[in-house]
PDB file of N, CA and C in Angstrom:
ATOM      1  N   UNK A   1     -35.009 -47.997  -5.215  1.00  0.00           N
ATOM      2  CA  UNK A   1     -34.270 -48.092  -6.451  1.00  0.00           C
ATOM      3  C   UNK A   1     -33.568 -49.444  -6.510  1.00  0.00           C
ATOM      4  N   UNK A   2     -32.830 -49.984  -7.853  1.00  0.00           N
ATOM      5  CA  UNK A   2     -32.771 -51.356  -7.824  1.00  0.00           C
ATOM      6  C   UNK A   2     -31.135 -50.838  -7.590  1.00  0.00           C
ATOM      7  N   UNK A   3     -30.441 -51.783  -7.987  1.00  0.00           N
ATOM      8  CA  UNK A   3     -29.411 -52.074  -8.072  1.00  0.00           C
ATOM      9  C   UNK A   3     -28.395 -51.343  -9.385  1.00  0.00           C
ATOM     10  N   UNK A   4     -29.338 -51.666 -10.319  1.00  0.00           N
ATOM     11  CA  UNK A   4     -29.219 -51.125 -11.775  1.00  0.00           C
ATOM     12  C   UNK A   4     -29.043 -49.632 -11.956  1.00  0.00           C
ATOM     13  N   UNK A   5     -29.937 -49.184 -11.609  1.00  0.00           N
ATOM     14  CA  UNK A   5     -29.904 -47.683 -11.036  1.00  0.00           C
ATOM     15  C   UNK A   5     -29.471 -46.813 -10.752  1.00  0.00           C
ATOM     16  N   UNK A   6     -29.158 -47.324  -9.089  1.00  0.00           N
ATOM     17  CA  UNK A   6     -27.925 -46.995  -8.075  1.00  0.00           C
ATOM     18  C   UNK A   6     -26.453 -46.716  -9.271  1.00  0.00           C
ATOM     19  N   UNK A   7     -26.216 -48.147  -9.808  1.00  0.00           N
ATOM     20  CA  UNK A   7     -25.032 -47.666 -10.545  1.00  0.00           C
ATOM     21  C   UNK A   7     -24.469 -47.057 -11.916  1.00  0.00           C
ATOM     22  N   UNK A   8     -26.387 -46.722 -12.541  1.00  0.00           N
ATOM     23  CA  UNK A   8     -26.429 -45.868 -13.311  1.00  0.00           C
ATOM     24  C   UNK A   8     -25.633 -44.259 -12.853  1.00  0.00           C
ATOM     25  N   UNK A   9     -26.423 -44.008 -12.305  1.00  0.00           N
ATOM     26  CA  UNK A   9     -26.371 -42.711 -10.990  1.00  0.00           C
ATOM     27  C   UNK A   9     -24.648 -42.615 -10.636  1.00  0.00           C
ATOM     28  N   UNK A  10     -24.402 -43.553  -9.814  1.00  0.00           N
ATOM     29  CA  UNK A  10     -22.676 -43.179  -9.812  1.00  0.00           C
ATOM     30  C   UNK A  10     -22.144 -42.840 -10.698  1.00  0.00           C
ATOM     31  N   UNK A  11     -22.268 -43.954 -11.852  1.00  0.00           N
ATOM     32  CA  UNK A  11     -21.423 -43.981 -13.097  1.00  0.00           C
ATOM     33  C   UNK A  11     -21.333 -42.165 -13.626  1.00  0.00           C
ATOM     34  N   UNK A  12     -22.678 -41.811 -13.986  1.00  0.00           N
ATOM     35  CA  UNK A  12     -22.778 -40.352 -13.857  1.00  0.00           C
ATOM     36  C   UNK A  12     -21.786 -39.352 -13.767  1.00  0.00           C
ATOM     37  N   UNK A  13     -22.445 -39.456 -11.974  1.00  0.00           N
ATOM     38  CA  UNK A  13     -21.840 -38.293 -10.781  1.00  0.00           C
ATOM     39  C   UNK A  13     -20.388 -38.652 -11.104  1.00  0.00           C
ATOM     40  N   UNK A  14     -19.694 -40.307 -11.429  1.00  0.00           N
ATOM     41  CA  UNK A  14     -18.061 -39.963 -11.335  1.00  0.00           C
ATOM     42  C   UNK A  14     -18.151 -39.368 -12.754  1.00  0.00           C
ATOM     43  N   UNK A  15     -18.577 -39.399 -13.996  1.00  0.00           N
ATOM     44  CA  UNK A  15     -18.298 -39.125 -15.244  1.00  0.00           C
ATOM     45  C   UNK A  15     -18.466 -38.074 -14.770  1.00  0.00           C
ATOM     46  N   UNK A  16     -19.154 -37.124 -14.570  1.00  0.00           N
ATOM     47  CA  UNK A  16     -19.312 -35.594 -14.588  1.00  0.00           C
ATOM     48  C   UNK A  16     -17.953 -35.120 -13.531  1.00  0.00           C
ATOM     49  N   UNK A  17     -17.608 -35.540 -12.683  1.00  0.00           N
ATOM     50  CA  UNK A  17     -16.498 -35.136 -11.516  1.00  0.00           C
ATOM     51  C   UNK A  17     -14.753 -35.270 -12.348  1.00  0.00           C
ATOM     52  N   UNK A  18     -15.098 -36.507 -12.685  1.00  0.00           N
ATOM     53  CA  UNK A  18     -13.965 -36.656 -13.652  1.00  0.00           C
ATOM     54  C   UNK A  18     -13.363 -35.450 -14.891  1.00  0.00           C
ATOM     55  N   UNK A  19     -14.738 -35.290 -15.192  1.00  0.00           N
ATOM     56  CA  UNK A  19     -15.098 -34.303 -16.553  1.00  0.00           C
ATOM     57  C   UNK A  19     -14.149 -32.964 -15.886  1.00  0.00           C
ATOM     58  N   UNK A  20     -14.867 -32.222 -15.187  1.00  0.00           N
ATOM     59  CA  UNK A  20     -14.788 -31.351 -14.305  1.00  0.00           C
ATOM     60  C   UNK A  20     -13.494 -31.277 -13.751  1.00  0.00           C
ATOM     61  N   UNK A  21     -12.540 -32.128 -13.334  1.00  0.00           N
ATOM     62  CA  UNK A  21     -11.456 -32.270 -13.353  1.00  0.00           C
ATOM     63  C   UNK A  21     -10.619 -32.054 -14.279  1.00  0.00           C
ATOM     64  N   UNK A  22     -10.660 -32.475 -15.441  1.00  0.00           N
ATOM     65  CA  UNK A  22     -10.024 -32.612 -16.665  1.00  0.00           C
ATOM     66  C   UNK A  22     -10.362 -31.165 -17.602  1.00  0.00           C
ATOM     67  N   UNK A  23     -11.525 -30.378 -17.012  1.00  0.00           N
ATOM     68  CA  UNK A  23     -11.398 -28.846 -17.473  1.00  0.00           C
ATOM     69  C   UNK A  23     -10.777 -28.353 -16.738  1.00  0.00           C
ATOM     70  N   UNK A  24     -11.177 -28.369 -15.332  1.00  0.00           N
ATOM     71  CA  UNK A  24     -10.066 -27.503 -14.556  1.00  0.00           C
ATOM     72  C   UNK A  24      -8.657 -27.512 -14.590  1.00  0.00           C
ATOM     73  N   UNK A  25      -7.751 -28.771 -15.115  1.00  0.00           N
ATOM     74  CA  UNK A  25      -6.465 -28.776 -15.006  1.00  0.00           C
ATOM     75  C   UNK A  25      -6.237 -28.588 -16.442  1.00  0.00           C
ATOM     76  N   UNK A  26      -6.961 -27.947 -17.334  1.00  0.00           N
ATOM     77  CA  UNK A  26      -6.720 -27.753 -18.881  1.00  0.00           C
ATOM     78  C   UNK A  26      -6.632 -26.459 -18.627  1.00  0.00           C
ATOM     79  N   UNK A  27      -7.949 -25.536 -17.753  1.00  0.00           N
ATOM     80  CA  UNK A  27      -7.742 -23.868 -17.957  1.00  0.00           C
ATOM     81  C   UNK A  27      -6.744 -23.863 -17.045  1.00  0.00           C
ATOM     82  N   UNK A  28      -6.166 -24.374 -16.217  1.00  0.00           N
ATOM     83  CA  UNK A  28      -5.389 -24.055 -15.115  1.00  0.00           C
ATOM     84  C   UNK A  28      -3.823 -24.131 -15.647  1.00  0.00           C
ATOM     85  N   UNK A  29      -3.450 -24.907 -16.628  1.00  0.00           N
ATOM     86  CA  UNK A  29      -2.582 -25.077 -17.738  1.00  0.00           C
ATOM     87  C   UNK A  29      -2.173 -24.256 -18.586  1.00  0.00           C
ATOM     88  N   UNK A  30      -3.296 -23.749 -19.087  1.00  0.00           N
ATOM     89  CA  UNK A  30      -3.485 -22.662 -19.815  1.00  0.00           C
ATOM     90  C   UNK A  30      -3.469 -21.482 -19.102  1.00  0.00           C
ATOM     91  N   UNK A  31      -3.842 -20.929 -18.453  1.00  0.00           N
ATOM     92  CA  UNK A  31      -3.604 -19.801 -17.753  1.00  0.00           C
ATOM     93  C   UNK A  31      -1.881 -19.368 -16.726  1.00  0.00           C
ATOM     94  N   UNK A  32      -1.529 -20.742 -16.466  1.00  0.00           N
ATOM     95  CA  UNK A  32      -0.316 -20.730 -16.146  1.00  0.00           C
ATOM     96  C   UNK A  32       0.975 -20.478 -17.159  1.00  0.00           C
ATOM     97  N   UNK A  33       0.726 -20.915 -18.046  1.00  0.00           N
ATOM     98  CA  UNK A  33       1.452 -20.746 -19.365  1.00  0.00           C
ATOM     99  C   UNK A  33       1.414 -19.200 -19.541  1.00  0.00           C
ATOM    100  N   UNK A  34       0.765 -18.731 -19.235  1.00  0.00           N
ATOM    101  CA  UNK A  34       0.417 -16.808 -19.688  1.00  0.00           C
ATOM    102  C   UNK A  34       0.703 -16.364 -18.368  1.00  0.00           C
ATOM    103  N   UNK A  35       0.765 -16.229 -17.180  1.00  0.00           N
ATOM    104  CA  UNK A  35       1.378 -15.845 -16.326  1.00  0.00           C
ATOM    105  C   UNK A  35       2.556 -15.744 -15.426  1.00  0.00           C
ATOM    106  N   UNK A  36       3.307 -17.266 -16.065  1.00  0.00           N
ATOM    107  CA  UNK A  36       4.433 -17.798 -15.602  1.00  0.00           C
ATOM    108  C   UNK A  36       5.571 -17.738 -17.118  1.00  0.00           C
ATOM    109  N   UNK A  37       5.090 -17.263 -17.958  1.00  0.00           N
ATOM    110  CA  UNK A  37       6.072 -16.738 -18.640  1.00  0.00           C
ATOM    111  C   UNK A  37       7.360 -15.731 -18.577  1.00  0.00           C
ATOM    112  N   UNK A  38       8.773 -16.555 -17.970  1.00  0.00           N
ATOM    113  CA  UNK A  38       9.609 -15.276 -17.806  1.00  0.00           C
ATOM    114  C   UNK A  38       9.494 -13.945 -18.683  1.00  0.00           C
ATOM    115  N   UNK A  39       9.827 -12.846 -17.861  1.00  0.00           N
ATOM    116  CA  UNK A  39      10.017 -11.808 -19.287  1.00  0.00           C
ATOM    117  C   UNK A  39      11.265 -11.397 -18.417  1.00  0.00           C
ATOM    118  N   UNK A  40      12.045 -10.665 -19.798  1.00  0.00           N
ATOM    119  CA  UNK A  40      13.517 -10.793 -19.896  1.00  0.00           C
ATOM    120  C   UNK A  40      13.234  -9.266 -19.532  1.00  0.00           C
ATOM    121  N   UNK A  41      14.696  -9.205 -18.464  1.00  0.00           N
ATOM    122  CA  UNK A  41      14.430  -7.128 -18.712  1.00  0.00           C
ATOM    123  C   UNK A  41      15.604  -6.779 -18.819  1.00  0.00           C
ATOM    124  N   UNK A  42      15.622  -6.182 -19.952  1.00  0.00           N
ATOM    125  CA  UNK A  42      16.524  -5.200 -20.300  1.00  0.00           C
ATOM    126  C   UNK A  42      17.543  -4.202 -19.849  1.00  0.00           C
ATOM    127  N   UNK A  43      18.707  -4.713 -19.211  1.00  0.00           N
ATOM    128  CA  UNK A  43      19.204  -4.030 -18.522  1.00  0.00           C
ATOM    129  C   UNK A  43      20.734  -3.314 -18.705  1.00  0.00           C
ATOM    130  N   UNK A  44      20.759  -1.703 -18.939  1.00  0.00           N
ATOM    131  CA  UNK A  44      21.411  -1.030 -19.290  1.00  0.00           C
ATOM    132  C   UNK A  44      22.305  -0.784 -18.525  1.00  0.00           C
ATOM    133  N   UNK A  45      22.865  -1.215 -16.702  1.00  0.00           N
ATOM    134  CA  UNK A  45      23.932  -0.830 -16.479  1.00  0.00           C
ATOM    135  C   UNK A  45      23.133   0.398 -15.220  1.00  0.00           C
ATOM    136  N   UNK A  46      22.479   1.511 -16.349  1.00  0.00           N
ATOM    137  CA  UNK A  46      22.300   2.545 -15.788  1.00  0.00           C
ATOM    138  C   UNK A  46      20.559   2.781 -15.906  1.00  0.00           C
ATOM    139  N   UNK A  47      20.309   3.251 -14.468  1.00  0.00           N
ATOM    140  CA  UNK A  47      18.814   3.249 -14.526  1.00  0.00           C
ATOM    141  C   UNK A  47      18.066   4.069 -14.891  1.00  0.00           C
ATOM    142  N   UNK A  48      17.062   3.521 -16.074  1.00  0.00           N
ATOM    143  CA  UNK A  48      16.122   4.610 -17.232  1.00  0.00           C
ATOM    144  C   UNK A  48      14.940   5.429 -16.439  1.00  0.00           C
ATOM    145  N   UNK A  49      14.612   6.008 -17.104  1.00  0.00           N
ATOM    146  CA  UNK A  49      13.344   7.124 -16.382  1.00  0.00           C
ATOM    147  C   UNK A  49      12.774   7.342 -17.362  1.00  0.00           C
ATOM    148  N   UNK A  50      11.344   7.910 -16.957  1.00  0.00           N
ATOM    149  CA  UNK A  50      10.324   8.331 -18.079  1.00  0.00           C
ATOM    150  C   UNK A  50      10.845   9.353 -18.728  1.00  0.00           C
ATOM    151  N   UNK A  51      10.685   9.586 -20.060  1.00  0.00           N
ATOM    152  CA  UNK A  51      10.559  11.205 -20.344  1.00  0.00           C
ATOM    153  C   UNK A  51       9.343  11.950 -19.795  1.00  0.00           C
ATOM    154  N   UNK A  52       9.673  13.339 -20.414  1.00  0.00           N
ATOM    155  CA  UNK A  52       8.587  13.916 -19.799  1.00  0.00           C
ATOM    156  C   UNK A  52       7.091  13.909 -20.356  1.00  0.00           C
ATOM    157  N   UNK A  53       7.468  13.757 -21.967  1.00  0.00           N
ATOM    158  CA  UNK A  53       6.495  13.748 -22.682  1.00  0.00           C
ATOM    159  C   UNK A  53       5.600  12.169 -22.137  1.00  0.00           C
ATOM    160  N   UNK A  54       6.053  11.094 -21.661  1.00  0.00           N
ATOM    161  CA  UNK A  54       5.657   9.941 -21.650  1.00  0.00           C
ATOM    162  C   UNK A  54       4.915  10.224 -20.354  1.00  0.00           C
ATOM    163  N   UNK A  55       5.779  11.214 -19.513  1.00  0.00           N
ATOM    164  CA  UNK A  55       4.657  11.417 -18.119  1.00  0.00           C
ATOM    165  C   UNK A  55       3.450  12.258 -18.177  1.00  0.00           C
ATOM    166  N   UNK A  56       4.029  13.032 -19.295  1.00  0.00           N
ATOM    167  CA  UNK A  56       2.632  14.026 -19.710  1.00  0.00           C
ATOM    168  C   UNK A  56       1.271  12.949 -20.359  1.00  0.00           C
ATOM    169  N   UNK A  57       1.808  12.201 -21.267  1.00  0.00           N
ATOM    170  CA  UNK A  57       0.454  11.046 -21.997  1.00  0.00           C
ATOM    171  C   UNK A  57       0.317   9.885 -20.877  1.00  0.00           C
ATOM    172  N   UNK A  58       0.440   9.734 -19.725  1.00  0.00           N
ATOM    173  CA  UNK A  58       0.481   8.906 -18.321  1.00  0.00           C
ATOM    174  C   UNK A  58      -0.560   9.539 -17.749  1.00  0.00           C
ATOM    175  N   UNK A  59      -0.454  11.225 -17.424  1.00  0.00           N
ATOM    176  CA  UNK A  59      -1.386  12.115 -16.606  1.00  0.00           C
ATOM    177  C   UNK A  59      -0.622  12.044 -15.142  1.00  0.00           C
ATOM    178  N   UNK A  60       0.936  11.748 -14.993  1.00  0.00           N
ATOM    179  CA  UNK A  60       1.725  11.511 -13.914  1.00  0.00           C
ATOM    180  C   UNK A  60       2.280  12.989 -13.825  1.00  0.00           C
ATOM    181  N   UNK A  61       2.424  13.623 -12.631  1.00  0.00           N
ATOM    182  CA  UNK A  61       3.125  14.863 -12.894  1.00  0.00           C
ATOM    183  C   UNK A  61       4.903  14.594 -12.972  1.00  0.00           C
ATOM    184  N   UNK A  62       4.818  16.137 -13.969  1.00  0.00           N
ATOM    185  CA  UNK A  62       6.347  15.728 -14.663  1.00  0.00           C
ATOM    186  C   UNK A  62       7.533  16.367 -13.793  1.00  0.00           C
ATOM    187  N   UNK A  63       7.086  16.853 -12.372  1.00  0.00           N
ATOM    188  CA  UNK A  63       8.140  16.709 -11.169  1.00  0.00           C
ATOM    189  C   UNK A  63       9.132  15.362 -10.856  1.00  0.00           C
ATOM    190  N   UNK A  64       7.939  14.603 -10.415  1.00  0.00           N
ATOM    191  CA  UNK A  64       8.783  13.226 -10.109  1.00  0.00           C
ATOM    192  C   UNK A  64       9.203  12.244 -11.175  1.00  0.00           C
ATOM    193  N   UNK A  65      10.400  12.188 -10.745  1.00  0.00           N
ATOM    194  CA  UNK A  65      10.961  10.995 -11.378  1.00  0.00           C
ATOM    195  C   UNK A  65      10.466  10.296 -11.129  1.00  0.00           C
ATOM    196  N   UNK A  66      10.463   9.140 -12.554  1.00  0.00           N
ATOM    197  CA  UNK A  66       9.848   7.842 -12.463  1.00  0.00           C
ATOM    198  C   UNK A  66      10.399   6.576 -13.218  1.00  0.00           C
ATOM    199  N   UNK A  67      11.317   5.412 -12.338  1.00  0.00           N
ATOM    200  CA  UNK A  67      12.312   4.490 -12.892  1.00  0.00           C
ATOM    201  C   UNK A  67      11.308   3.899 -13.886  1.00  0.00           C
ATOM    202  N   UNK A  68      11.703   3.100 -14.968  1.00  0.00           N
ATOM    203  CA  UNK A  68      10.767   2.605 -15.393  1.00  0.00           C
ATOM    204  C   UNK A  68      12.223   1.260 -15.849  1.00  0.00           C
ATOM    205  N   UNK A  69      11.467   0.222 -16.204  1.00  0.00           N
ATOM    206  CA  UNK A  69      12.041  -1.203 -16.364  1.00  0.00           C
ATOM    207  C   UNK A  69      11.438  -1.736 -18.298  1.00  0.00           C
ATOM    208  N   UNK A  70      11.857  -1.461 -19.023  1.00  0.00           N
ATOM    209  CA  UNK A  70      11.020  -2.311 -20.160  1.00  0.00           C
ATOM    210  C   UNK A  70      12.422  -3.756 -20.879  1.00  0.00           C
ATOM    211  N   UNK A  71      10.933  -4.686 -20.750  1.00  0.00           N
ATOM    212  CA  UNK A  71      11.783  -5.770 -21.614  1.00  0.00           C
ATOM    213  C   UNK A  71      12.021  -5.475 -22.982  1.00  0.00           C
ATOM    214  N   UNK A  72      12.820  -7.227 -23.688  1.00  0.00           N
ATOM    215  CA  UNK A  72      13.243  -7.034 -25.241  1.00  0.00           C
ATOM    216  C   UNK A  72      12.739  -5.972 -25.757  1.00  0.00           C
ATOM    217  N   UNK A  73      11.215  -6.401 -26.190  1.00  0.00           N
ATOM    218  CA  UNK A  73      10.738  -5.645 -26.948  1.00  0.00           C
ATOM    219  C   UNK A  73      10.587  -4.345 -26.766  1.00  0.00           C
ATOM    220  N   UNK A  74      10.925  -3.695 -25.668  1.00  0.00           N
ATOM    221  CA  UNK A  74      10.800  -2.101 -25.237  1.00  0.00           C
ATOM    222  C   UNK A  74       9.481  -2.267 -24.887  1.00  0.00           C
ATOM    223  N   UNK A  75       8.895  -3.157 -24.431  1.00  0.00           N
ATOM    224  CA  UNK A  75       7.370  -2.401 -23.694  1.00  0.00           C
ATOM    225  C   UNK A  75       7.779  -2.266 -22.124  1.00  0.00           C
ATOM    226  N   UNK A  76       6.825  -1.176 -21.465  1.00  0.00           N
ATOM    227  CA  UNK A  76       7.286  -1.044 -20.512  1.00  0.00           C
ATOM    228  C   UNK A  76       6.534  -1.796 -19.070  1.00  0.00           C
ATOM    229  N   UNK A  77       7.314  -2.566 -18.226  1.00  0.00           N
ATOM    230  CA  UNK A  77       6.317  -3.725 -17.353  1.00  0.00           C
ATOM    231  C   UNK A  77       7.005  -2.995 -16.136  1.00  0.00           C
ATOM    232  N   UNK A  78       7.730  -2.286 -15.186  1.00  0.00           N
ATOM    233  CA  UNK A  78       7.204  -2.041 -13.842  1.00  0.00           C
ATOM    234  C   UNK A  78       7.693  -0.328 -14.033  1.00  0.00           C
ATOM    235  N   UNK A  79       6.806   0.532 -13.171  1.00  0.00           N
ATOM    236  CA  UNK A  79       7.008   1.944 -13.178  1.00  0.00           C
ATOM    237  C   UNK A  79       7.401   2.221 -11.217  1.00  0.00           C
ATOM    238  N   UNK A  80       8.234   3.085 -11.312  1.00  0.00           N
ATOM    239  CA  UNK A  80       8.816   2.776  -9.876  1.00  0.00           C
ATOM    240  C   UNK A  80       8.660   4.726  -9.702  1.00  0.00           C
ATOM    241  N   UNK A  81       7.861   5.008  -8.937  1.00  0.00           N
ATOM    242  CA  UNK A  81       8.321   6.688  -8.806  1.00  0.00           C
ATOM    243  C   UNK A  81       9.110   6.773  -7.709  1.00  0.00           C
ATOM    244  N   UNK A  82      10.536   7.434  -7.920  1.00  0.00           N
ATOM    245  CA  UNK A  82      11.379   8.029  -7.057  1.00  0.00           C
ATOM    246  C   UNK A  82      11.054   9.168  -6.126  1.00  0.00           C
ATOM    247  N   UNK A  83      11.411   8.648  -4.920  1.00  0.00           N
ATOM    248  CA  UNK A  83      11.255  10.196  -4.165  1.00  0.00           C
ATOM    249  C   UNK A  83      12.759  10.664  -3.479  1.00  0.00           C
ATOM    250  N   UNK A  84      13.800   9.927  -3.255  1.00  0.00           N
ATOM    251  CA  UNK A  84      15.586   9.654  -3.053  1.00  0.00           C
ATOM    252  C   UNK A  84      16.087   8.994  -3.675  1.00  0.00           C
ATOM    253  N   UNK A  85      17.283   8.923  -3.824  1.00  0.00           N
ATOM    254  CA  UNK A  85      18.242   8.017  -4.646  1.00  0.00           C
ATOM    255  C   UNK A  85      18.191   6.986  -4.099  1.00  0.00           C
ATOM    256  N   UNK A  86      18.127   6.876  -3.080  1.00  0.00           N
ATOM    257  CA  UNK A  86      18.126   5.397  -2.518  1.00  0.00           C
ATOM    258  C   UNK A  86      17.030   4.542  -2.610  1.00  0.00           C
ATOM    259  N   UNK A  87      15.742   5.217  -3.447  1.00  0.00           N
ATOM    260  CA  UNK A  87      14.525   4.590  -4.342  1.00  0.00           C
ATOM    261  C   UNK A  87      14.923   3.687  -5.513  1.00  0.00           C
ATOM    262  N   UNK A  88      16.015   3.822  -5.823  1.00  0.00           N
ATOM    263  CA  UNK A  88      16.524   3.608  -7.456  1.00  0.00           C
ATOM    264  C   UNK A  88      16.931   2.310  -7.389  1.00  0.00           C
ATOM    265  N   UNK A  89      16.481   1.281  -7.961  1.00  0.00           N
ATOM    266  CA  UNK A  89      16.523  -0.128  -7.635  1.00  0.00           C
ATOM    267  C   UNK A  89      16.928  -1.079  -9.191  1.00  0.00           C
ATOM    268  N   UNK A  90      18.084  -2.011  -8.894  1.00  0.00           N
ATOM    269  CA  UNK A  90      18.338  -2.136 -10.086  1.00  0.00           C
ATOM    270  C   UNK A  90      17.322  -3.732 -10.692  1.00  0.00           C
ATOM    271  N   UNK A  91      16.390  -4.296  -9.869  1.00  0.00           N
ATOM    272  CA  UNK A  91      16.205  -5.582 -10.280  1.00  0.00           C
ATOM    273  C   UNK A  91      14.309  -4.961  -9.797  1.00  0.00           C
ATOM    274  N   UNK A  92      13.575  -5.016 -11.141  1.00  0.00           N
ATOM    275  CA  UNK A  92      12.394  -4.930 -11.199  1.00  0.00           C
ATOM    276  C   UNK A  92      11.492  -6.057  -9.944  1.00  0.00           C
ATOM    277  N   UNK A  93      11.922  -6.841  -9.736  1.00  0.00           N
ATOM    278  CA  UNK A  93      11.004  -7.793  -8.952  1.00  0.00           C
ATOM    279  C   UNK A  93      11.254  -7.009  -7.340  1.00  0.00           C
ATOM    280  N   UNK A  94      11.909  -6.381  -7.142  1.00  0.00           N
ATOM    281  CA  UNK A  94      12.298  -5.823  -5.874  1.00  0.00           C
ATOM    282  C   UNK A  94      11.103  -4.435  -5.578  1.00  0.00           C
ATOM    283  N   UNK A  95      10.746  -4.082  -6.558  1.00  0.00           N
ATOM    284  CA  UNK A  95       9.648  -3.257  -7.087  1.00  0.00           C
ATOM    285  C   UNK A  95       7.847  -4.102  -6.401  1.00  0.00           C
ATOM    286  N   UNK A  96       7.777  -3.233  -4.902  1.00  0.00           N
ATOM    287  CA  UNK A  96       6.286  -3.718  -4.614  1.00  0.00           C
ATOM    288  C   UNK A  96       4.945  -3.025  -5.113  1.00  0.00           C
ATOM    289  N   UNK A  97       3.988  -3.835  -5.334  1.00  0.00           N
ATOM    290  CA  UNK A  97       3.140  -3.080  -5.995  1.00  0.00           C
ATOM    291  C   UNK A  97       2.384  -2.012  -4.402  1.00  0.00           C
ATOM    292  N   UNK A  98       1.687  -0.891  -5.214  1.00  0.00           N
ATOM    293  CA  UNK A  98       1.269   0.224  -4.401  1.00  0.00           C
ATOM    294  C   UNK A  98      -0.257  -0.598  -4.287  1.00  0.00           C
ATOM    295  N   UNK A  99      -0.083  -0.835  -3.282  1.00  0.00           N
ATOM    296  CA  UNK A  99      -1.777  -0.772  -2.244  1.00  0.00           C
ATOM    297  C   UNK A  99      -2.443   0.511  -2.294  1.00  0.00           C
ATOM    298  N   UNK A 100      -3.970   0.704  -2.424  1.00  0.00           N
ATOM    299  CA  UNK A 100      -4.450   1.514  -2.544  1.00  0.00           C
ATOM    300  C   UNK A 100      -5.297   2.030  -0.978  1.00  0.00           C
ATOM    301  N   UNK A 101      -5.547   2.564   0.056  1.00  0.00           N
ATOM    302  CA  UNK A 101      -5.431   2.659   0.983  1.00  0.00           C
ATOM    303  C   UNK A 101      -7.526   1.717   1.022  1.00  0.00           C
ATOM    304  N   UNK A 102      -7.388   1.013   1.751  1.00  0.00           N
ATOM    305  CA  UNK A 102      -8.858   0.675   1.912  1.00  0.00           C
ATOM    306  C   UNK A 102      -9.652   1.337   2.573  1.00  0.00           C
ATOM    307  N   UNK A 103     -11.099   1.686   1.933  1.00  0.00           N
ATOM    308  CA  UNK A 103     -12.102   2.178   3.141  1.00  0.00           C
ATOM    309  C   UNK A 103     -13.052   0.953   3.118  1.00  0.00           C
ATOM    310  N   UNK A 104     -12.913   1.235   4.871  1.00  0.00           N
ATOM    311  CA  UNK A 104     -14.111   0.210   5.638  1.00  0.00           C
ATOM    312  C   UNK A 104     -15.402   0.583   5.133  1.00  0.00           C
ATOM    313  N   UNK A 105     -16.160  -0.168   5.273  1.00  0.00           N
ATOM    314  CA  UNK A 105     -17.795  -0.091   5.725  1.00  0.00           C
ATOM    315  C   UNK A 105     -18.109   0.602   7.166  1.00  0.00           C
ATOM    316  N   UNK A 106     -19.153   2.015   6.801  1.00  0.00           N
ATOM    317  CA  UNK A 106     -19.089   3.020   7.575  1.00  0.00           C
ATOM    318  C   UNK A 106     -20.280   1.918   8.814  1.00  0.00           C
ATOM    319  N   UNK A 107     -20.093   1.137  10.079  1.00  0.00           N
ATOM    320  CA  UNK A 107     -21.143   0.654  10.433  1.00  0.00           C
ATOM    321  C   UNK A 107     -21.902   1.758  11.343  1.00  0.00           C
ATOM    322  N   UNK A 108     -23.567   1.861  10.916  1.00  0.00           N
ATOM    323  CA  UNK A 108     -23.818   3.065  12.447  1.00  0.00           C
ATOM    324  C   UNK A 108     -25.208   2.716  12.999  1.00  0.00           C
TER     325      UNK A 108
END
């Protein structure tokens, strides 16, 4: 190949790398903007619980209590089920999400 070529070819490979760069830090922008949005929570002092009817349209049984956290708008963003009082937590981020127990791959 000549010379000419060769720096056809780079010119390219950097235009396309460059390119590629400049999408990734656009969706990465964008997607951060929607996940890193504070949400405000609403806080009464005293800690709310489901009704029952809300645990009945859940399919949660309506034994356990269940804290629930909703921002401004009243939607509801973390569900905490109580099993003691000392479950009852006043700051939603303190709230870990439930792991679902993993099954291995049976090897035989």
């Amino acid at each position: 190949m000549n010379k000419k070529n060769k720096r056809i070819i780079i010119i390219v490979v950097l235009s396309l790398l460059l390119l590629t760069i400049i999408a990734l830090l656009i969706r990465l922008k964008n997607d951060s903007a929607v996940f890193n949005e504070p949400t405000e929570v609403v806080s009464s002092g005293a800690a709310q619980f489901l009704s029952e009817q809300e645990k009945l349209d859940m399919g949660i049984n309506t034994e356990d209590p269940v804290q629930i956290f909703r921002d401004a708008s009243g939607d509801n963003i973390v569900y905490k089920i109580i099993k003691t009082d000392s479950d009852i937590v006043a700051d939603p981020s303190s709230v870990m999400p439930i792991n679902p127990p993993q099954q291995l791959p049976i090897s035989e």
